[in-house]
Protein backbone atom coordinates (compact mmCIF):
# COMPACT_ATOMS: atom_id res chain seq x y z
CA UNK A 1 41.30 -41.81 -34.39
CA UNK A 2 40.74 -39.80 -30.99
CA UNK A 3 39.70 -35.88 -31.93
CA UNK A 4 37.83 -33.21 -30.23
CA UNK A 5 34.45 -32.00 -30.49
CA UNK A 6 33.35 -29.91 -33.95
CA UNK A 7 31.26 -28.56 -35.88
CA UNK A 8 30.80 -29.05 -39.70
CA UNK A 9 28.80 -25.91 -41.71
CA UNK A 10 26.62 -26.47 -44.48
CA UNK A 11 25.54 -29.00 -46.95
CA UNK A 12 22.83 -29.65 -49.03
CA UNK A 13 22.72 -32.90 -50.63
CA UNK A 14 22.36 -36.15 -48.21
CA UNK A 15 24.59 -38.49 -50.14
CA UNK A 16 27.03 -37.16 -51.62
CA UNK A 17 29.18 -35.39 -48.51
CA UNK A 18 27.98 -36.37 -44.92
CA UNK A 19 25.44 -38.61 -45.44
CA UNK A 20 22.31 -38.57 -42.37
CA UNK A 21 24.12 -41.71 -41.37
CA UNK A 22 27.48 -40.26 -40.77
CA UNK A 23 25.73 -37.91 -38.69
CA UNK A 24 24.06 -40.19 -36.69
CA UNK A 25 27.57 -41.69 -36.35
CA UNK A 26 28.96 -39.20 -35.05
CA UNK A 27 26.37 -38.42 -32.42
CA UNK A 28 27.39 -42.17 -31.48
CA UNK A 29 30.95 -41.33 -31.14
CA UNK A 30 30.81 -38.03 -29.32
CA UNK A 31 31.43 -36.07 -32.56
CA UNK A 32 29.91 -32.96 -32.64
CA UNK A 33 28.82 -32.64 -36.06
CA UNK A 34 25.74 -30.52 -37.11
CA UNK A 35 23.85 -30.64 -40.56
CA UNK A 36 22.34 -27.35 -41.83
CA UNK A 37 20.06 -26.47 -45.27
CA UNK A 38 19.17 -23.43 -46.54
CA UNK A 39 15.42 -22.20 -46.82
CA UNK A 40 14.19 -22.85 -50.41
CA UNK A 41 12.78 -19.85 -52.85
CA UNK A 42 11.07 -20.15 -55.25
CA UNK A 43 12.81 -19.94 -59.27
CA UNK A 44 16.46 -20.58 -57.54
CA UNK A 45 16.28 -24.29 -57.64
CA UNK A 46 16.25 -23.41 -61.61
CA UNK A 47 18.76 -21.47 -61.38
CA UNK A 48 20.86 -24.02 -59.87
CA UNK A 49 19.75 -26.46 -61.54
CA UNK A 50 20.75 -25.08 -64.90
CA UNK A 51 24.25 -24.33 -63.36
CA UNK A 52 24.49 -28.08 -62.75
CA UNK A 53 23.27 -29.18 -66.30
CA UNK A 54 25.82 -26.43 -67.48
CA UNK A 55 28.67 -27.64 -66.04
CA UNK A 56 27.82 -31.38 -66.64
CA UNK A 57 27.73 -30.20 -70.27
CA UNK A 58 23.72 -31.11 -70.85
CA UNK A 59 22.26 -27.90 -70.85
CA UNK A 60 21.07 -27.41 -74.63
CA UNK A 61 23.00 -24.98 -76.71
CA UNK A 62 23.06 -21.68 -75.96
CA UNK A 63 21.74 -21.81 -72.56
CA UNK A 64 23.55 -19.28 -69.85
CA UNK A 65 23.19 -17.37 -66.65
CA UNK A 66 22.03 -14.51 -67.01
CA UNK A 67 23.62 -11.61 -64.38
CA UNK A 68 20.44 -10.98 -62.95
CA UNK A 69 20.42 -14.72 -62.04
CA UNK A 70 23.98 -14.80 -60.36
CA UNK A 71 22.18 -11.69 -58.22
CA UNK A 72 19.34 -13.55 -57.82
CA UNK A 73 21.24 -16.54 -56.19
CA UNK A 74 24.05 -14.51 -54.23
CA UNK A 75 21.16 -12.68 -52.60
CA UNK A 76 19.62 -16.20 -51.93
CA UNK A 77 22.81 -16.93 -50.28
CA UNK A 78 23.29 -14.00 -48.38
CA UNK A 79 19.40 -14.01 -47.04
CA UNK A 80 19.83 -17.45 -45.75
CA UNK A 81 23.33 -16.47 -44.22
CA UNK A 82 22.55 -13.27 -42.44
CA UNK A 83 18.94 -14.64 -40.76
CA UNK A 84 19.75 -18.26 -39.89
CA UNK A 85 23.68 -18.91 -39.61
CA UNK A 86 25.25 -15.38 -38.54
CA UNK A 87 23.06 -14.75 -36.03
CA UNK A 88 24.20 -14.98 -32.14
CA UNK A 89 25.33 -18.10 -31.72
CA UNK A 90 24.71 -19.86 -35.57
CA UNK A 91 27.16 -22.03 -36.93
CA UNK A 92 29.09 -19.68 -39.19
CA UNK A 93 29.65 -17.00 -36.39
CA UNK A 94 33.41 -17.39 -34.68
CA UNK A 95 34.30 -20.46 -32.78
CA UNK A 96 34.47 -18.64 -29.46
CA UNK A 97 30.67 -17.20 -30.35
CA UNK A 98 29.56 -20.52 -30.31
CA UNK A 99 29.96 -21.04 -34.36
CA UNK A 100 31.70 -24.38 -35.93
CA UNK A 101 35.18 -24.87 -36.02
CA UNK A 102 35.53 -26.47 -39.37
CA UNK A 103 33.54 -25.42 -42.17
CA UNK A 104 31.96 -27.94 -45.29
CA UNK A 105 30.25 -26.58 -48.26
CA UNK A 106 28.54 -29.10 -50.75
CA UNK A 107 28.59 -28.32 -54.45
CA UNK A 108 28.03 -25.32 -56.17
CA UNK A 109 24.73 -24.25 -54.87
CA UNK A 110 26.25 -22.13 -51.66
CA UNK A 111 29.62 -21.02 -52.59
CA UNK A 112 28.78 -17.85 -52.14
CA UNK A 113 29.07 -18.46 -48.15
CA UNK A 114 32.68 -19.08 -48.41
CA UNK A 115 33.77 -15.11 -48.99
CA UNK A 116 31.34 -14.77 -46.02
CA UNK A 117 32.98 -16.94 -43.62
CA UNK A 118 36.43 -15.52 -44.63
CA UNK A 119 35.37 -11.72 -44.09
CA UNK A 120 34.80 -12.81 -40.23
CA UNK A 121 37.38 -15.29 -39.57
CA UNK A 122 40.24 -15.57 -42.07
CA UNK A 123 41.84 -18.46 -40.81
CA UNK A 124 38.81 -20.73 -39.89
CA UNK A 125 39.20 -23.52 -41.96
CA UNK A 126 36.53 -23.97 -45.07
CA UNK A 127 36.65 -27.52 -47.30
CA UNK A 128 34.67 -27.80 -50.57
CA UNK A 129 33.45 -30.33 -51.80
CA UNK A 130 32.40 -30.51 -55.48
CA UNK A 131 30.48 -33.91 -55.90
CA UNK A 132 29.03 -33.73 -59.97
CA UNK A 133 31.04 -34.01 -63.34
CA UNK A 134 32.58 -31.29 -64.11
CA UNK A 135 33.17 -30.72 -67.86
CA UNK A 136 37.12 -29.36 -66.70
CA UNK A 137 38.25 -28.65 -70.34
CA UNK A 138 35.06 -26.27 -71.32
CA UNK A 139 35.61 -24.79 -67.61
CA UNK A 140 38.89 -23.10 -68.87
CA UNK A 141 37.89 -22.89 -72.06
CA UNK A 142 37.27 -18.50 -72.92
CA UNK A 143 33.72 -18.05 -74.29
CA UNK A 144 32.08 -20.98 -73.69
CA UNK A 145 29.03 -21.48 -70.62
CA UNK A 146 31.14 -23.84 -68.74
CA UNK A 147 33.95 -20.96 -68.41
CA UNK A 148 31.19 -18.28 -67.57
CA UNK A 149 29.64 -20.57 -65.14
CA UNK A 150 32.94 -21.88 -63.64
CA UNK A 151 34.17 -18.01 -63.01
CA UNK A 152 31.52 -17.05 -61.40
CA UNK A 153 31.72 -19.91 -58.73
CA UNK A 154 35.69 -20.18 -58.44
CA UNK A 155 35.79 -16.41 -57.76
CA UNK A 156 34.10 -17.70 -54.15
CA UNK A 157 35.63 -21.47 -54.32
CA UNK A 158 39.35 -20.59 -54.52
CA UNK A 159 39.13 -19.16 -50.79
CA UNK A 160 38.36 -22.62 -49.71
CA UNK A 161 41.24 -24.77 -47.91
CA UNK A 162 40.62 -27.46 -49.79
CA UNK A 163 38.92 -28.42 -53.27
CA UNK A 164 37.82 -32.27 -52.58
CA UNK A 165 36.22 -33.74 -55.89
CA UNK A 166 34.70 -37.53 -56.87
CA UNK A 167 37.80 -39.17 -57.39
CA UNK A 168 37.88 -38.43 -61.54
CA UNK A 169 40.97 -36.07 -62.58
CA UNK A 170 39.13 -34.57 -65.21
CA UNK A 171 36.17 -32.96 -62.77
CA UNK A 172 38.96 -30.49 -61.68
CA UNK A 173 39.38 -27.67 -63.57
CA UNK A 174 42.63 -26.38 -64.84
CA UNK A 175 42.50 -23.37 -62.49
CA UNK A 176 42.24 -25.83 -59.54
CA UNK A 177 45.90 -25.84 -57.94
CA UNK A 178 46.88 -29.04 -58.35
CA UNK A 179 48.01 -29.28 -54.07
CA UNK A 180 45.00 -28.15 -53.02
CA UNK A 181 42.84 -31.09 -54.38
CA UNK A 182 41.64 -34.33 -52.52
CA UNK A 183 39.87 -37.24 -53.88
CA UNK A 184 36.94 -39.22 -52.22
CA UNK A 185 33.72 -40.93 -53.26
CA UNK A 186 30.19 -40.21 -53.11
CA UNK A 187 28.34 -42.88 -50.23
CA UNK A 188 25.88 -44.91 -49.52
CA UNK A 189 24.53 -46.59 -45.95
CA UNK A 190 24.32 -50.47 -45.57
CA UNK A 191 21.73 -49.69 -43.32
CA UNK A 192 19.33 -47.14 -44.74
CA UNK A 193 16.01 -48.22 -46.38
CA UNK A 194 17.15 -48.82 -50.00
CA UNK A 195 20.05 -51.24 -48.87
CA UNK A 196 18.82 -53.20 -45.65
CA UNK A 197 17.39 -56.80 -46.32
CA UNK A 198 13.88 -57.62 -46.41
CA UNK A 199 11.77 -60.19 -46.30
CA UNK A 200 9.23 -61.55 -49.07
CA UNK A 201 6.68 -60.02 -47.03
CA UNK A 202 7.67 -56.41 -47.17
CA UNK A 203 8.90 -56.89 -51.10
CA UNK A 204 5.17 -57.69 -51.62
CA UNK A 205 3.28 -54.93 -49.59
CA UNK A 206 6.04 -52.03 -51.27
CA UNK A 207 5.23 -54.12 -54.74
CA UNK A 208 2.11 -53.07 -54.69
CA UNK A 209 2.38 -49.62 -54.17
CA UNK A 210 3.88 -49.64 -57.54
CA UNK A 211 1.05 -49.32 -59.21
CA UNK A 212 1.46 -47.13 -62.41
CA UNK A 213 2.48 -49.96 -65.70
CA UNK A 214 2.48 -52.98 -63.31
CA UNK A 215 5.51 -54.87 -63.31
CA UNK A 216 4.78 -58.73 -63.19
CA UNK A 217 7.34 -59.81 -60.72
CA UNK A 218 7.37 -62.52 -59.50
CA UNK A 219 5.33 -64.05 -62.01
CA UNK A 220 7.91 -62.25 -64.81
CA UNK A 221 11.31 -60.63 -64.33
CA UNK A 222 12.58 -57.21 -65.34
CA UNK A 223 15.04 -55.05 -65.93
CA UNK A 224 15.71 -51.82 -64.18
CA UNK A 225 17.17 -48.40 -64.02
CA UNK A 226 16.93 -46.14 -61.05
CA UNK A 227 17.47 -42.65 -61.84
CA UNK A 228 16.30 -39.19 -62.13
CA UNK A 229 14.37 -37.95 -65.28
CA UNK A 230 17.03 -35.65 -66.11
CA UNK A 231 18.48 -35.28 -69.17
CA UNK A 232 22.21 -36.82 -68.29
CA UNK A 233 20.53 -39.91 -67.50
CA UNK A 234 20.40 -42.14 -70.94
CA UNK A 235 16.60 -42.84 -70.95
CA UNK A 236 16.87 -42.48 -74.49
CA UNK A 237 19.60 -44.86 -75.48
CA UNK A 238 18.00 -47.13 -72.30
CA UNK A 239 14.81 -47.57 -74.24
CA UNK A 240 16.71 -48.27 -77.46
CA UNK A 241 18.87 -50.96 -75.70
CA UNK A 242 15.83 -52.79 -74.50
CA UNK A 243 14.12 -52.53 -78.06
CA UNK A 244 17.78 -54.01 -79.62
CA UNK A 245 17.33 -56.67 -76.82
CA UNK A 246 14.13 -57.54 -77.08
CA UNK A 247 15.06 -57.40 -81.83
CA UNK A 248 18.24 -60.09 -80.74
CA UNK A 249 16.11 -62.29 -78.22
CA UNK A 250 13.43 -62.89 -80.67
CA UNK A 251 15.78 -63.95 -83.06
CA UNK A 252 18.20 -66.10 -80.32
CA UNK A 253 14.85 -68.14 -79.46
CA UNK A 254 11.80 -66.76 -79.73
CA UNK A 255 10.36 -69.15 -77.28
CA UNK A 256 12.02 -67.49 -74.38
CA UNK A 257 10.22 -65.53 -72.24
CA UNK A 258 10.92 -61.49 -71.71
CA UNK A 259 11.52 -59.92 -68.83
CA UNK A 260 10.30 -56.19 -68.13
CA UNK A 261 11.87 -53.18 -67.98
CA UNK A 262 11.40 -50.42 -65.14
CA UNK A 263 12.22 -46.87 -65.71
CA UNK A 264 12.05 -45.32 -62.53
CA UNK A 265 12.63 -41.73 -61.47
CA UNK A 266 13.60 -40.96 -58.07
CA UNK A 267 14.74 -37.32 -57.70
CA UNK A 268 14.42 -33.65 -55.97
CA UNK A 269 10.04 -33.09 -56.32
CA UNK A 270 10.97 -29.62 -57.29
CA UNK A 271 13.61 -30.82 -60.02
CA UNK A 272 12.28 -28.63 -63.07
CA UNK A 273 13.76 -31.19 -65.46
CA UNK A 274 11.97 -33.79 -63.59
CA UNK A 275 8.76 -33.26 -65.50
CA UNK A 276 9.48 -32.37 -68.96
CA UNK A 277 11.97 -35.46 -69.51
CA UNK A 278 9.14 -37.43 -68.03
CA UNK A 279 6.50 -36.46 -70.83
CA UNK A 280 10.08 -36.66 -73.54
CA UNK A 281 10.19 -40.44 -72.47
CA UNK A 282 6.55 -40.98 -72.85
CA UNK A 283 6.22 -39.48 -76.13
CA UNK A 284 8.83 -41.69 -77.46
CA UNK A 285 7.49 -44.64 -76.28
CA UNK A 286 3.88 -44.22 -77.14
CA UNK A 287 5.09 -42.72 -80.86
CA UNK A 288 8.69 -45.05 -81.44
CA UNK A 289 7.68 -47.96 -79.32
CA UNK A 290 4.21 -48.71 -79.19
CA UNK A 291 4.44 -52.44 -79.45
CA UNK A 292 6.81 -52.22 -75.60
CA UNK A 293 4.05 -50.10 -73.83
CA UNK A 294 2.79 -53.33 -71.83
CA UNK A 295 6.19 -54.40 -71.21
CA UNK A 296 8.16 -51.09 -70.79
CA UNK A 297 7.42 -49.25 -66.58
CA UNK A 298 7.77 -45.40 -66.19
CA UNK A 299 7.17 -44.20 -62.86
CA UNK A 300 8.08 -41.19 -61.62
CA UNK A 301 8.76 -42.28 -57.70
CA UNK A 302 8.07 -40.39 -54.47
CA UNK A 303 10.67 -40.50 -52.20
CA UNK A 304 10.56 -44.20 -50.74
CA UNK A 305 13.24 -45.91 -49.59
CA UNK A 306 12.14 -48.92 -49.05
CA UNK A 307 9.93 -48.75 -52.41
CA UNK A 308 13.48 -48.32 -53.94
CA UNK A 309 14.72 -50.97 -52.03
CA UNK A 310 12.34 -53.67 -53.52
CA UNK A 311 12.56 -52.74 -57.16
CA UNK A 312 16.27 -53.17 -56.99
CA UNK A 313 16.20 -56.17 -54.51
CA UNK A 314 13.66 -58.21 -57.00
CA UNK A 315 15.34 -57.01 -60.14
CA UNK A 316 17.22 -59.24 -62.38
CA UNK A 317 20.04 -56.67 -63.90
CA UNK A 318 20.89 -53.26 -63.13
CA UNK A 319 21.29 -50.39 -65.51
CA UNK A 320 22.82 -46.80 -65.48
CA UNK A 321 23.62 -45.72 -69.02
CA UNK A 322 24.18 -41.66 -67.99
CA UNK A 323 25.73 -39.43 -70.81
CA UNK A 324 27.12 -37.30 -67.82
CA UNK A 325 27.87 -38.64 -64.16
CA UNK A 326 29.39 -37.67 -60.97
CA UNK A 327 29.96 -41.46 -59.12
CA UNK A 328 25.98 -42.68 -59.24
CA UNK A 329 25.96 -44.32 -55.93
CA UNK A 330 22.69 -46.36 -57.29
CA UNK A 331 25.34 -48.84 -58.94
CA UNK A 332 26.87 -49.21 -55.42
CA UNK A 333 24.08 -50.13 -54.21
CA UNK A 334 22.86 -52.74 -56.82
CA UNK A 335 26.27 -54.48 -56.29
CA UNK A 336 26.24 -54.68 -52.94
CA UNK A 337 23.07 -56.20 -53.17
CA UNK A 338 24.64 -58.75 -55.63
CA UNK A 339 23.12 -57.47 -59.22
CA UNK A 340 25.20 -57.27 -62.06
CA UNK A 341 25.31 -53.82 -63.31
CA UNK A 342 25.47 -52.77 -67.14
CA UNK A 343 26.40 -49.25 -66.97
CA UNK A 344 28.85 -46.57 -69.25
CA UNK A 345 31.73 -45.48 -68.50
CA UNK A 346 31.28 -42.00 -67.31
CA UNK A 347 32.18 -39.90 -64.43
CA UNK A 348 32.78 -42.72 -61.76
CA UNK A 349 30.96 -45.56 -62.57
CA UNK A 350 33.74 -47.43 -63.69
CA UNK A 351 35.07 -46.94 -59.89
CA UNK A 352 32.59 -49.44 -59.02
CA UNK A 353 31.91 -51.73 -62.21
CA UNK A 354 34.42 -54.62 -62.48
CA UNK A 355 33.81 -55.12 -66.18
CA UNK A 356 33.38 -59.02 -66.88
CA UNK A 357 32.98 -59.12 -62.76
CA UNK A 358 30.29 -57.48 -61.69
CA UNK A 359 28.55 -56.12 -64.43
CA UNK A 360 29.24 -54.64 -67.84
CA UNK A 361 30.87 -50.90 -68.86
CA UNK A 362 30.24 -49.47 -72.23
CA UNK A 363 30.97 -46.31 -73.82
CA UNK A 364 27.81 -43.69 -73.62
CA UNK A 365 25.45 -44.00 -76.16
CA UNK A 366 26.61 -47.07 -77.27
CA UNK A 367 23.01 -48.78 -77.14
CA UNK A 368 23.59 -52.01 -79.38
CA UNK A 369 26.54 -53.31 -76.91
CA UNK A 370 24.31 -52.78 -74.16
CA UNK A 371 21.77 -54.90 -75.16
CA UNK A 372 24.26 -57.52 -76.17
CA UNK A 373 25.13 -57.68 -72.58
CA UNK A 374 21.85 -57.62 -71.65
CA UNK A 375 21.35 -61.03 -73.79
CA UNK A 376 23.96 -62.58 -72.62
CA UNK A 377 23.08 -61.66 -68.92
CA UNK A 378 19.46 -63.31 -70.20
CA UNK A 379 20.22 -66.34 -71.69
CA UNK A 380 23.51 -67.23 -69.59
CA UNK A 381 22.03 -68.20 -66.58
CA UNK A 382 25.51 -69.63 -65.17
CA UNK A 383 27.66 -65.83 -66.18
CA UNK A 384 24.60 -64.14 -64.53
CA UNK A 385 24.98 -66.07 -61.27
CA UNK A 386 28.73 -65.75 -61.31
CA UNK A 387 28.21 -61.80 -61.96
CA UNK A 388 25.82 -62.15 -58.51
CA UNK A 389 27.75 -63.83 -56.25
CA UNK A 390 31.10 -61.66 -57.15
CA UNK A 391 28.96 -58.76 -56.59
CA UNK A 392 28.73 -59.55 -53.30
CA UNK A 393 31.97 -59.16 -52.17
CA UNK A 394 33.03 -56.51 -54.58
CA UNK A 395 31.69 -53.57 -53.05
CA UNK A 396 34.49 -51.62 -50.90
CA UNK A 397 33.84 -49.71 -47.34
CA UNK A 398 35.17 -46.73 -49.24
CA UNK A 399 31.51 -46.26 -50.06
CA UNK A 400 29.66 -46.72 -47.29
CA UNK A 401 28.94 -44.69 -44.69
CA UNK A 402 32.51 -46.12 -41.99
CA UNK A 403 34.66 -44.68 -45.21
CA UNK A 404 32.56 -41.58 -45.30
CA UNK A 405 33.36 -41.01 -41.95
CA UNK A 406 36.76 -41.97 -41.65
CA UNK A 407 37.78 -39.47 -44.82
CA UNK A 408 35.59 -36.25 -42.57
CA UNK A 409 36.45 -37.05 -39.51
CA UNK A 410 40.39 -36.96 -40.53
CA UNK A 411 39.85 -34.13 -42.21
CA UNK A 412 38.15 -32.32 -39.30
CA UNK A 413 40.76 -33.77 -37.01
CA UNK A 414 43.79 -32.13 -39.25
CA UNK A 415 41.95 -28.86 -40.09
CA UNK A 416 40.44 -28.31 -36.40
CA UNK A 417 43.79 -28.85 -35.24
CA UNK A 418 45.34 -25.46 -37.06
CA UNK A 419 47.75 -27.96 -39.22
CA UNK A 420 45.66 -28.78 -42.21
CA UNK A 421 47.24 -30.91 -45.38
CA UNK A 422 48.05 -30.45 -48.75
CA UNK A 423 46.27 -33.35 -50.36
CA UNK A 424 48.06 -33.31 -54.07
CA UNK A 425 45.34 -35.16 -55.88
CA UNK A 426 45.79 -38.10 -52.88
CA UNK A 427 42.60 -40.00 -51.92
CA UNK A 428 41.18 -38.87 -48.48
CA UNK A 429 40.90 -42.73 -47.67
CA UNK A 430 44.72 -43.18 -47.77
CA UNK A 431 45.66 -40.14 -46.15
CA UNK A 432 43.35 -40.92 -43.26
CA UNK A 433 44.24 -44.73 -43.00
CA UNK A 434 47.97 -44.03 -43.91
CA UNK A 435 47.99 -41.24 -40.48
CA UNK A 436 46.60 -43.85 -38.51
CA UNK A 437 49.39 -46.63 -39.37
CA UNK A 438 47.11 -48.90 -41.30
CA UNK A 439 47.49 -48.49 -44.93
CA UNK A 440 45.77 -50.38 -47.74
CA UNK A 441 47.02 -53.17 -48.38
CA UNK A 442 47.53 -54.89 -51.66
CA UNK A 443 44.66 -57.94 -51.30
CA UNK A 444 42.09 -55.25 -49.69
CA UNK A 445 39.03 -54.27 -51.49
CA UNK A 446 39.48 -50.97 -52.98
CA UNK A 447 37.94 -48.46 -55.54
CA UNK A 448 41.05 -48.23 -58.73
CA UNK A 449 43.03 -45.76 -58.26
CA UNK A 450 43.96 -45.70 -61.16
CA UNK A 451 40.55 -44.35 -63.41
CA UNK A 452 42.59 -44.51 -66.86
CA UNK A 453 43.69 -48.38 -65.73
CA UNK A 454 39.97 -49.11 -64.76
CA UNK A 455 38.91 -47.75 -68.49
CA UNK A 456 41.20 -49.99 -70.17
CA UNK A 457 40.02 -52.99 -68.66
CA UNK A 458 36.90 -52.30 -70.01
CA UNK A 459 37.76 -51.66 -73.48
C-alpha cells in the first residue's frame, strides 16, 4: 500500500507495538519510522510496575498509588519530554519543525505525553496502544484501585485518536467510546533469535550455558514454561500440575520414564517482582516439593535469544498457565515452532490455542486438568505428533512481524493523510486488508474473531 514518509513517536516495549523488526522493515521499504525510549530513573519502574499489576488485577490487596507517585511519574514524563523530544528538531515538536507526523504511545507508562503533544499541535494525530489485560469492570468500578488507577491515565488517554487494545473486548474499559477502539495482536518475528532454526550444533553450545539445575536433554526430555517471575504468571499452579503429573504417571506405569520441567524467567533485569517471586518459587519447592528438586529447573534467564530459542526448540510441550494475560506471544512462538501448547484461557491465549489442535486451554488455576493433558501429551505419542505437525501450519501472519506492519503502516497511511477512521471495535488487520481490496477470506488462517466462540470450543 504506497504512503509517504513518517514518523512514529514513542514506545517502550519491543513486542508488543512496533516490534525492532518492523522497524527494520520499514527502513527496507522507504518508511520513515523512528523508535524512541525514555531515560530510566530510578524507583519509577516500581511505580509502573505496580500500575501494571494493578490494572491486571495482581497487585495484593490494598495496594495503590499514592499522589506523590502520580507526581513522581508525570515529572518523569515531562523531564524526558522537555530535554530529549521537544527540543529543536525532536520528534514530538511540529511536523514542519522537523517532528513526526503521526504519533504512537505504548501502554500506560507515557501517557502523560499525549496532553503534551496536544498543547502544541491539536490536530496531529496521536494512537494508543494499550497492550496488557485490563481488568475493564474494576476500571469503572467507584472505589476500587483499578478505577483510581484507570482515572488517572484516561484523564491523558482520552485525547488520543485512537484507543487500539489486544483484540479481547473486556481489556476496554467502559469509559472507552466504543468508535474509537481498534483491535490488533501483540507480535512476534520469524526471524529474530528465539524463532529462527538452528542446527544441533548451536542447540548444544546455548545448552550448555544453561547451567543452573541441569536439564538432561537429550539424554531426558522436559517440560517448559517461558515466562517472567511475576506474579500473573501461574508458577504456583505450574509446579502443582507437574507434581499431579508426575502422582498420575506413577500410577499409569511406573516404568515410564519422566521428563523434566524448566521454569524459566525471561523478563525486564530491573523488574522488582522479578526477584521476590523468584525466592516465592524456591521456597515452595525446597519446603512442598523436595522430592522434584533434581527434576524441577528454575533459572532466572539473561536476555538471550537464542538461549530462549533452544529451550523451546528441544522442549517436548509448552506451558503458559498465567492467572492474568495480555496475548503472551511466547505461545506463538512455541506453535510456530510446532509444540503443542497447554495454556489457560486468559487474556488472548485462546487467540492462538486451537484446543484439541494445537495444544490444550484450561481455565486458570485449574492445575489437575493440566496435568491430565500433560499425561496424555506423555503417554500418547501418536496425539502428541498430530498436536506438532498441526502446529505448524496453525500459526497466522497476523502475528508476525508482515501483520504488524501491515495494521501500522495503514494506520499511519489514514492518519498522516488528515482522514483518520473510526475503527468500532474492527480488527486493524481487516480494515487494512479490506482498503486494499483483499479481504480475508473464509479458508485463510486467521486469529477467531470471535473470543467468546474460541472459549466455547474449549469448554
Amino acid at each position: 500500500m504506497p504512503m509517504p514518509p513518517w514518523d512514529a513517536g514513542t514506545r517502550l516495549e519491543s513486542r508488543s507495538m512496533i516490534s525492532e523488526p518492523c522497524v527494520r522493515l520499514a527502513d527496507l521499504l522507504g518508511v520513515k519510522l523512528t523508535w524512541y525510549c525514555p531515560k530510566p530513573k530510578p524507583g519509577v519502574f516500581r511505580i509502573t510496575k505496580t500500575i501494571h499489576n494493578i490494572l491486571q488485577g495482581v497487585a495484593e490487596s490494598g495496594v495503590r498509588i499514592s499522589g506523590e507517585e502520580k507526581q513522581v511519574l508525570m515529572d518523569w514524563i515531562g523531564d524526558n519530554a522537555k530535554r530529549y523530544w521537544l527540543s529543536p528538531g525532536g520528534p514530538l515538536r511540529p511536523a514542519s519543525e522537523g517532528g513526526a507526523d503521526v504519533i504512537m504511545i505504548d501502554d500506560p507508562q507515557m501517557p502523560g505525553l499525549i496532553p503534551l503533544i496536544k498543547s502544541i499541535t491539536p490536530n496531529r494525530p496521536v494512537l494508543y496502544r494499550s497492550h496488557i489485560q485490563i481488568r475493564g469492570d474494576l476500571a469503572i468500578q467507584e472505589g476500587t484501585p483499578q478505577e483510581d488507577v484507570w482515572q488517572f491515565l484516561w484523564e491523558n488517554i482520552k485525547l488520543a485518536d485512537i484507543f487500539i487494545s489486544h483484540p479481547i473486548p473486556s481489556f476496554v474499559p467502559g469509559n472507552v467510546p466504543a468508535s474509537s477502539v481498534a483491535y490488533l495482536p501483540a507480535t512476534t518475528d520469524w526471524l529474530d533469535g528465539v524463532n529462527k532454526d538452528m542446527n544441533a550444533w548451536d542447540q548444544g553450545y546455548y545448552g550448555h550455558i544453561y547451567n543452573e539445575t541441569q536439564l538432561k536433554w537429550p539424554l531426558q526430555k522436559y517440560f517448559i514454561q517461558v515466562a517472567r517471575f511475576d506474579p500473573a504468571k501461574g508458577i504456583p499452579d505450574l509446579i502443582k500440575a507437574y507434581a499431579e503429573f508426575r502422582r498420575l504417571l506413577a500410577a499409569h506405569d511406573p516404568t515410564l520414564e519422566a521428563p523434566q520441567l524448566g521454569i524459566c524467567g525471561n523478563g525486564s533485569i530491573d523488574d522488582p517482582d522479578g526477584k521476590i517471586v523468584l525466592d516465592q518459587t524456591m521456597h515452595v519447592l525446597e519446603n512442598e516439593y523436595p522430592h522434584l528438586l533434581t527434576s524441577i529447573s528454575v533459572m532466572r534467564l539473561a536476555p538471550n535469544d537464542q538461549l530462549l530459542n533452544t529451550l523451546l526448540s528441544a522442549s517436548h510441550t509448552v506451558l503458559q498457565l498465567s492467572t492474568r494475560e495480555g496475548f503472551e506471544v511466547k505461545v506463538s512462538e512455541a506453535i510456530h515452532k510446532g509444540k503443542p501448547v497447554t495454556a489457560t484461557n486468559c487474556g488472548g491465549i485462546p487467540l492462538q490455542v486451537q484446543h484439541g489442535k494445537n495444544g490444550f486451554l484450561v481455565e486458570a488455576g485449574d492445575w489437575t486438568a493440566v496435568a491430565k493433558h500433560l499425561l496424555a501429551l506423555w503417554t500418547d505419542e501418536a496425539l502428541h505428533e498430530k498436536m506438532c505437525e498441526f502446529a505448524k501450519l496453525s500459526v497466522s501472519d497476523e502475528v508476525g512481524t508482515v501483520g504488524n506492519a501491515l495494521a501500522w503502516f495503514y494506520l499511519a497511511d489514514k492518519w498522516a493523510n488528515g482522514k483518520g477512521i473510526v475503527p468500532e471495535g474492527r480488527w486493524v488487520n481487516d480494515l487494512a486488508r479490506e482498503e486494499a481490496g483483499i479481504p480475508y477470506t473464509d479458508g485463510e488462517n486467521t486469529l477467531p474473531r470471535n473470543l467468546g466462540g474460541a472459549l466455547k470450543k474449549a469448554s
